[in-house]
Protein backbone atom coordinates (compact mmCIF):
# COMPACT_ATOMS: atom_id res chain seq x y z
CA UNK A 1 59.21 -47.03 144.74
CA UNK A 2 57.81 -46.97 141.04
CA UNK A 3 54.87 -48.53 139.84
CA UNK A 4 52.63 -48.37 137.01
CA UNK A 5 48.63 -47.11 137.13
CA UNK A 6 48.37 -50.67 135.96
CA UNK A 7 50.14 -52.16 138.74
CA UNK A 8 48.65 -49.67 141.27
CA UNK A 9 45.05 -50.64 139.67
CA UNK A 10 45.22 -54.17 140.55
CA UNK A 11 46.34 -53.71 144.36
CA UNK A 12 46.02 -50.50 145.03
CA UNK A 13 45.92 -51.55 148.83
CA UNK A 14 49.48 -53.31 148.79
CA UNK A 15 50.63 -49.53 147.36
CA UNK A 16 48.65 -47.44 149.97
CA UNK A 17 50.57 -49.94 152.84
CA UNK A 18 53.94 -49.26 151.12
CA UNK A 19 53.29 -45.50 150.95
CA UNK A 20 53.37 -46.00 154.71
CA UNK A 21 57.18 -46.27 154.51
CA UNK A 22 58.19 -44.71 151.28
CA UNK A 23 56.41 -42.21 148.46
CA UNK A 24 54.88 -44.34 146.04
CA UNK A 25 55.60 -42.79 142.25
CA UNK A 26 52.55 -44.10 139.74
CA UNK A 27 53.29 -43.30 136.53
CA UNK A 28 51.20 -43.21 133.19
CA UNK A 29 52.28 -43.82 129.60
CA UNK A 30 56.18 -43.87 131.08
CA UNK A 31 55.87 -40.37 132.59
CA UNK A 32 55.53 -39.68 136.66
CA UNK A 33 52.01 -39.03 137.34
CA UNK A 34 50.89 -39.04 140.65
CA UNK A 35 52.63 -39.85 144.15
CA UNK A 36 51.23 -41.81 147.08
CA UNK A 37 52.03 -40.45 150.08
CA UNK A 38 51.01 -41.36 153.84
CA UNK A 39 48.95 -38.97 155.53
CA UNK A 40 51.91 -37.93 158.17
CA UNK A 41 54.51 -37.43 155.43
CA UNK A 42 51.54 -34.92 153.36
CA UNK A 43 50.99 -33.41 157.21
CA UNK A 44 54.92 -32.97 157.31
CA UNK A 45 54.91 -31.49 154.00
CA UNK A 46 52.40 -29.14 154.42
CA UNK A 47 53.52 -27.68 157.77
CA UNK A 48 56.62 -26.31 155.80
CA UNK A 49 54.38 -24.39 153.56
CA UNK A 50 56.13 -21.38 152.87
CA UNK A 51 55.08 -18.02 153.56
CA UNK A 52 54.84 -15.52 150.41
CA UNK A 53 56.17 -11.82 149.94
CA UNK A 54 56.83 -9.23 147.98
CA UNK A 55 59.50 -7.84 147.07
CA UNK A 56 58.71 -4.21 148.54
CA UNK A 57 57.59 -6.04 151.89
CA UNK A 58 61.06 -7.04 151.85
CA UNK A 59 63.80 -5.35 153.86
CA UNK A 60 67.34 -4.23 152.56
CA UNK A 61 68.45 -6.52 154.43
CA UNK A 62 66.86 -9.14 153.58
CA UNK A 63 67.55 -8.51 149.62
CA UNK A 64 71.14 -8.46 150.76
CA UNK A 65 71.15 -11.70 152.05
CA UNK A 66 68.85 -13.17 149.30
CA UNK A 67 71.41 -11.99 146.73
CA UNK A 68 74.49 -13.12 149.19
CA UNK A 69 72.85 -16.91 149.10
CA UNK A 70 74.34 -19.67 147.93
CA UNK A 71 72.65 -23.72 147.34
CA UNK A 72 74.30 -25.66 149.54
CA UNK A 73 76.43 -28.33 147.44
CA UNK A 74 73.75 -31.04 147.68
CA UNK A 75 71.64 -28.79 145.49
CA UNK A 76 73.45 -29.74 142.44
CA UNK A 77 71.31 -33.21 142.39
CA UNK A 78 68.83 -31.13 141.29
CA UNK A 79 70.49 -29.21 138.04
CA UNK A 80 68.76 -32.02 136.22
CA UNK A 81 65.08 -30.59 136.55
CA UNK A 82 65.92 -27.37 135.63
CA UNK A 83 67.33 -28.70 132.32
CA UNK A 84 64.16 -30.34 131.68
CA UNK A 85 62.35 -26.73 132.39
CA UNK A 86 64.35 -24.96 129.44
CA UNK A 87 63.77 -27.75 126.62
């Protein structure tokens, strides 16, 4: 769902209810701003925190099958953001 701050601002409880089943998207002069989420989906989310390393921490292995990966084909969907990154 996609709402305005306006709309969010005048029942913001209708929009914290809804964020219950679905990420709420507010956005601000026509942009994405800020999502609503529930407090099990942010839980969810943060469990599959990822852990950091570098690269010498890293075995050959490993490098081998970093290089050897490919995106599954689902992926593609999001080609789209990474255009917006170069403009």
């Amino acid at each position: 769902m996609k709402i305005t701050s306006t709309q969010f601002i005048k029942t913001p409880g209708a929009y914290q209810d809804e964020a219950q089943r679905e990420p709420v998207v507010i956005t601000k002069h026509d942009r994405e701003h800020t999502v609503l989420l529930s407090a099990r989906e942010y839980q969810r989310l943060k469990r599959r925190d990822r852990q950091v390393f570098r690269v010498g921490e890293l075995s050959e292995r490993d490098v081998a099958a970093i290089a050897a990966a490919k995106a599954p084909a689902e992926a593609a969907a999001f080609n789209d953001e990474l255009e917006d990154k170069k403009a």
